[in-house]
Protein backbone atom coordinates (compact mmCIF):
# COMPACT_ATOMS: atom_id res chain seq x y z
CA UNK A 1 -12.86 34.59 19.46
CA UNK A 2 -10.79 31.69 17.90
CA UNK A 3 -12.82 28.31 16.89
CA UNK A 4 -11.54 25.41 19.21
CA UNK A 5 -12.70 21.99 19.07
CA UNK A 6 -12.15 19.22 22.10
CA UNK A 7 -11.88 15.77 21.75
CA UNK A 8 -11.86 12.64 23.73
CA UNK A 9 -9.06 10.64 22.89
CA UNK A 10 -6.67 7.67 24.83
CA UNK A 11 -8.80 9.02 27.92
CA UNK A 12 -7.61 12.45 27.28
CA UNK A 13 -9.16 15.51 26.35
CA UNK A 14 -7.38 17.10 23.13
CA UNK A 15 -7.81 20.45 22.19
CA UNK A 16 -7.38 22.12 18.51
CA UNK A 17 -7.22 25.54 17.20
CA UNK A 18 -9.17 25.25 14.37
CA UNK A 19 -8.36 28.11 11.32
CA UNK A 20 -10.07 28.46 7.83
CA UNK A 21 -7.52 27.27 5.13
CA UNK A 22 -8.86 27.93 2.14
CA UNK A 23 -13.10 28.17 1.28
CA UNK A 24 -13.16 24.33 2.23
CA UNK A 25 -10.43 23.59 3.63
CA UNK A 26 -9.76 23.77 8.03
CA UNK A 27 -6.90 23.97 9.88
CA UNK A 28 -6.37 22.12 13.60
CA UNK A 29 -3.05 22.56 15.45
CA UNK A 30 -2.84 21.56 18.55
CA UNK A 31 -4.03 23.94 21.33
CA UNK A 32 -1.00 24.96 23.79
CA UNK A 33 2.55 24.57 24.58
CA UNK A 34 2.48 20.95 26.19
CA UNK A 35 2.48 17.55 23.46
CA UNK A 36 2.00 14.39 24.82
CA UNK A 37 4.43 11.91 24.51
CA UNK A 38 5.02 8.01 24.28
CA UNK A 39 1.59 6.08 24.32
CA UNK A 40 -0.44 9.26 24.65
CA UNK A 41 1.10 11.22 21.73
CA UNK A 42 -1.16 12.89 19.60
CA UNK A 43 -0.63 14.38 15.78
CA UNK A 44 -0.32 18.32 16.40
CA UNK A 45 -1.71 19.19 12.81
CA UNK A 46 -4.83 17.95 10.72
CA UNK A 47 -6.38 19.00 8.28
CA UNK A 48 -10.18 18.75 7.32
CA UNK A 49 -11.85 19.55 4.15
CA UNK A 50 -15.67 20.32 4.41
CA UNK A 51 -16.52 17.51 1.86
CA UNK A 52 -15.64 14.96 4.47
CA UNK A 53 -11.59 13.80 3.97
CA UNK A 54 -9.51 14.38 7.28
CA UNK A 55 -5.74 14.29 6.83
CA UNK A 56 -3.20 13.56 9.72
CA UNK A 57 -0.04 15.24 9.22
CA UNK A 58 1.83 12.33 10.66
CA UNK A 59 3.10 9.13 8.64
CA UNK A 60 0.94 7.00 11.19
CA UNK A 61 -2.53 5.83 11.29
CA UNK A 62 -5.34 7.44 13.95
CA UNK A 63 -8.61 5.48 13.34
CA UNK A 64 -9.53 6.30 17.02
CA UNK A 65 -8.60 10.26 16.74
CA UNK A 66 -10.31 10.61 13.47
CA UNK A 67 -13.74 8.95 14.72
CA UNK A 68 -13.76 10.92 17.72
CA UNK A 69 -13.29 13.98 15.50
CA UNK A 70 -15.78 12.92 13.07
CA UNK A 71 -17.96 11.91 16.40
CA UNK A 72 -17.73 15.42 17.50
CA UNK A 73 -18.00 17.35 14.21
CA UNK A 74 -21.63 15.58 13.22
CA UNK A 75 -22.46 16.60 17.05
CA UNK A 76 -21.60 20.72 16.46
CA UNK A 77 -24.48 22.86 16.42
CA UNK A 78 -24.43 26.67 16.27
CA UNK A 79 -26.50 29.28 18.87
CA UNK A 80 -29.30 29.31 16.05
CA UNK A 81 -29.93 25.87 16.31
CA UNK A 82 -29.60 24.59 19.94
């Protein structure tokens, strides 16, 4: 089973395939066929390193995407500890 990873963004709920890079480095595309458009585009590609640093592939900035992210990443916890 592939590691996905939802979050809440413009009032819409983004999805991300999430594959191991490198030893520290992750992966997200975006999850399916459909990209939104105009005010509710979204980057399709980031790119997290476990020290902390998030990179958007896109020239713009995503304050809002990256502390939903970060929001939801600090929130993960695994079947052992739930």
């Amino acid at each position: 089973m592939a590691l996905k990873i939802m979050v809440q963004y413009r009032e819409l709920s983004i999805i991300y395939d999430v594959t191991e890079q490198d030893s520290d480095i992750y992966q997200l595309k975006l999850h399916g066929d459909k990209v939104p458009s105009g005010d509710n585009y979204v980057p399709q590609k980031m790119v997290i390193r476990k020290k902390g640093k998030i990179w958007i592939s896109d020239a713009e900035d995503y304050p809002e995407l990256v502390t939903s992210l970060t929001k939801e990443i600090s929130q993960f916890r695994t079947e052992t500890e739930i």
